[in-house]
Protein backbone atom coordinates (compact mmCIF):
# COMPACT_ATOMS: atom_id res chain seq x y z
CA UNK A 1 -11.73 13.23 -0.33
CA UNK A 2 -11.87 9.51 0.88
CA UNK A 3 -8.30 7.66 2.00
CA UNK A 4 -8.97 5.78 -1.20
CA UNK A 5 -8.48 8.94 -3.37
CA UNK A 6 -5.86 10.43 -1.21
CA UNK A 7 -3.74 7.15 -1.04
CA UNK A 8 -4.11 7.20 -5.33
CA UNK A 9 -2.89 11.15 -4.82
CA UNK A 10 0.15 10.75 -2.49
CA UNK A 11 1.14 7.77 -4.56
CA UNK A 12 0.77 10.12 -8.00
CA UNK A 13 2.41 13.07 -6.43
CA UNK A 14 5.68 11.48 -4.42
CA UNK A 15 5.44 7.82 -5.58
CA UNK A 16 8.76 7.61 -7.36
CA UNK A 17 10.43 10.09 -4.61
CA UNK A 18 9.21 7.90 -1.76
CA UNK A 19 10.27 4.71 -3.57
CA UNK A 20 13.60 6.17 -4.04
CA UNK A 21 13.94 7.34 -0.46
CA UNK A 22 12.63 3.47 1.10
CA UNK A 23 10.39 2.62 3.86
CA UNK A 24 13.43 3.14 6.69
CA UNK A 25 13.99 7.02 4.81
CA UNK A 26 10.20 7.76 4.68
CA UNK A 27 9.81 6.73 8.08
CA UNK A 28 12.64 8.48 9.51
CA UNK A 29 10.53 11.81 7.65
CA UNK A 30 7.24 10.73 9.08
CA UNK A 31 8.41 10.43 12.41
CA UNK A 32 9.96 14.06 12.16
CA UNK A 33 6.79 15.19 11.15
CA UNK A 34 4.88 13.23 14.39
CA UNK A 35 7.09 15.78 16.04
CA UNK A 36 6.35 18.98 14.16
CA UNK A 37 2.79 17.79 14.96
CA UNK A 38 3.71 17.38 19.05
CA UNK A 39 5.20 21.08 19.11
CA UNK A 40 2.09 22.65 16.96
CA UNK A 41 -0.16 20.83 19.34
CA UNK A 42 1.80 21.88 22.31
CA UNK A 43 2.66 25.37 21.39
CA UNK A 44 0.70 27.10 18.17
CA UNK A 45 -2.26 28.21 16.78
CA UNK A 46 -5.21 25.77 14.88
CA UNK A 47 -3.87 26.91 11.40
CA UNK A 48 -0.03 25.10 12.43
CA UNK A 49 -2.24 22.24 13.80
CA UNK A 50 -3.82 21.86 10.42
CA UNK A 51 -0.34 22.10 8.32
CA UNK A 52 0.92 19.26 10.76
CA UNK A 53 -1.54 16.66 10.81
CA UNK A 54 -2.16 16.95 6.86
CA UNK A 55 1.76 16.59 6.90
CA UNK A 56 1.28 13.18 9.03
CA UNK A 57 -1.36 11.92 7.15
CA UNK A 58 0.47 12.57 3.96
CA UNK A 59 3.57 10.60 5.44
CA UNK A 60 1.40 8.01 6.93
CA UNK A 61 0.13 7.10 3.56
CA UNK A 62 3.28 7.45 1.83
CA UNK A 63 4.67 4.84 4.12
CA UNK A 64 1.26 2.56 3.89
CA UNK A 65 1.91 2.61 -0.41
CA UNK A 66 5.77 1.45 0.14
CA UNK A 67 4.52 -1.20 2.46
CA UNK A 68 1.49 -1.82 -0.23
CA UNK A 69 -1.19 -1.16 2.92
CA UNK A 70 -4.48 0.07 1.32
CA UNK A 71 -4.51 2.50 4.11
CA UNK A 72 -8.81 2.56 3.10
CA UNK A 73 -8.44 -0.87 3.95
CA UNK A 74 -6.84 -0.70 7.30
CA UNK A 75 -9.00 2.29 8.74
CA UNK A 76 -12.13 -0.39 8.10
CA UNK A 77 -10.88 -2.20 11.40
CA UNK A 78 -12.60 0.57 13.00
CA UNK A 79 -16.01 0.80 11.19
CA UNK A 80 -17.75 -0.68 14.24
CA UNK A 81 -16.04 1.56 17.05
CA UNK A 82 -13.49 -0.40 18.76
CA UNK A 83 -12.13 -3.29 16.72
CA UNK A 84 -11.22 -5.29 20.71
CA UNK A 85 -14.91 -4.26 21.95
CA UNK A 86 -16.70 -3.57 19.39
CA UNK A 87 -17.84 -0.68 21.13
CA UNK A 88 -18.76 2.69 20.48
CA UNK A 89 -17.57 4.44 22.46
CA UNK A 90 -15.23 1.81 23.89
CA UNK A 91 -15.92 -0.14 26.53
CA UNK A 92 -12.50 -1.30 27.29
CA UNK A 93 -11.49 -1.00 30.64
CA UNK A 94 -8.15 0.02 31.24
CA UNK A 95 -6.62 -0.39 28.01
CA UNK A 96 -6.24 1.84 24.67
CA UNK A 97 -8.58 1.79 22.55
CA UNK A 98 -7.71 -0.54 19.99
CA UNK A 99 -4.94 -1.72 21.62
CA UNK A 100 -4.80 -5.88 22.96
């Protein structure tokens, strides 16, 4: 599935819950889940890992719709490697990848 599809999903599936709830309450769950993900990385097995990070992607794009990101859009910055270097892999010394 491409983020395209999965954005149009999300959006079909929990649109009117997540508009309900507002970017501060769908962050405050997307956060939670960042954690869930830290513990499953930290402490269980691959399936956990795999509930987890579907769970952040799912909240990521729910908060991308409220904020009307086409989250498709915004991975593109990284379609050449690093969007500071251009690099792949990055050749930025020092800093995160990505990151000015």
């Amino acid at each position: 599935m491409d983020l395209s599809t999965f954005q149009r999903t999300i959006r079909d599936t929990y649109g009117e819950q997540d508009a309900e709830r507002g970017v501060d309450g769908t962050f405050g769950w997307f956060i939670e889940e960042v954690g869930e993900l830290s513990r499953a990385i930290r402490r269980q097995g691959h399936a956990e890992r795999v509930v987890e990070f579907s769970d952040v992607l799912a909240w990521l794009v729910s908060l991308a719709d409220l904020c009307e990101v086409d989250i498709a859009d915004a991975a593109r910055r990284y379609v050449e490697g690093c969007p500071k270097c251009q690099g792949s892999p990055c050749r930025c010394a020092g800093l995160e990848p990505g990151r000015p």
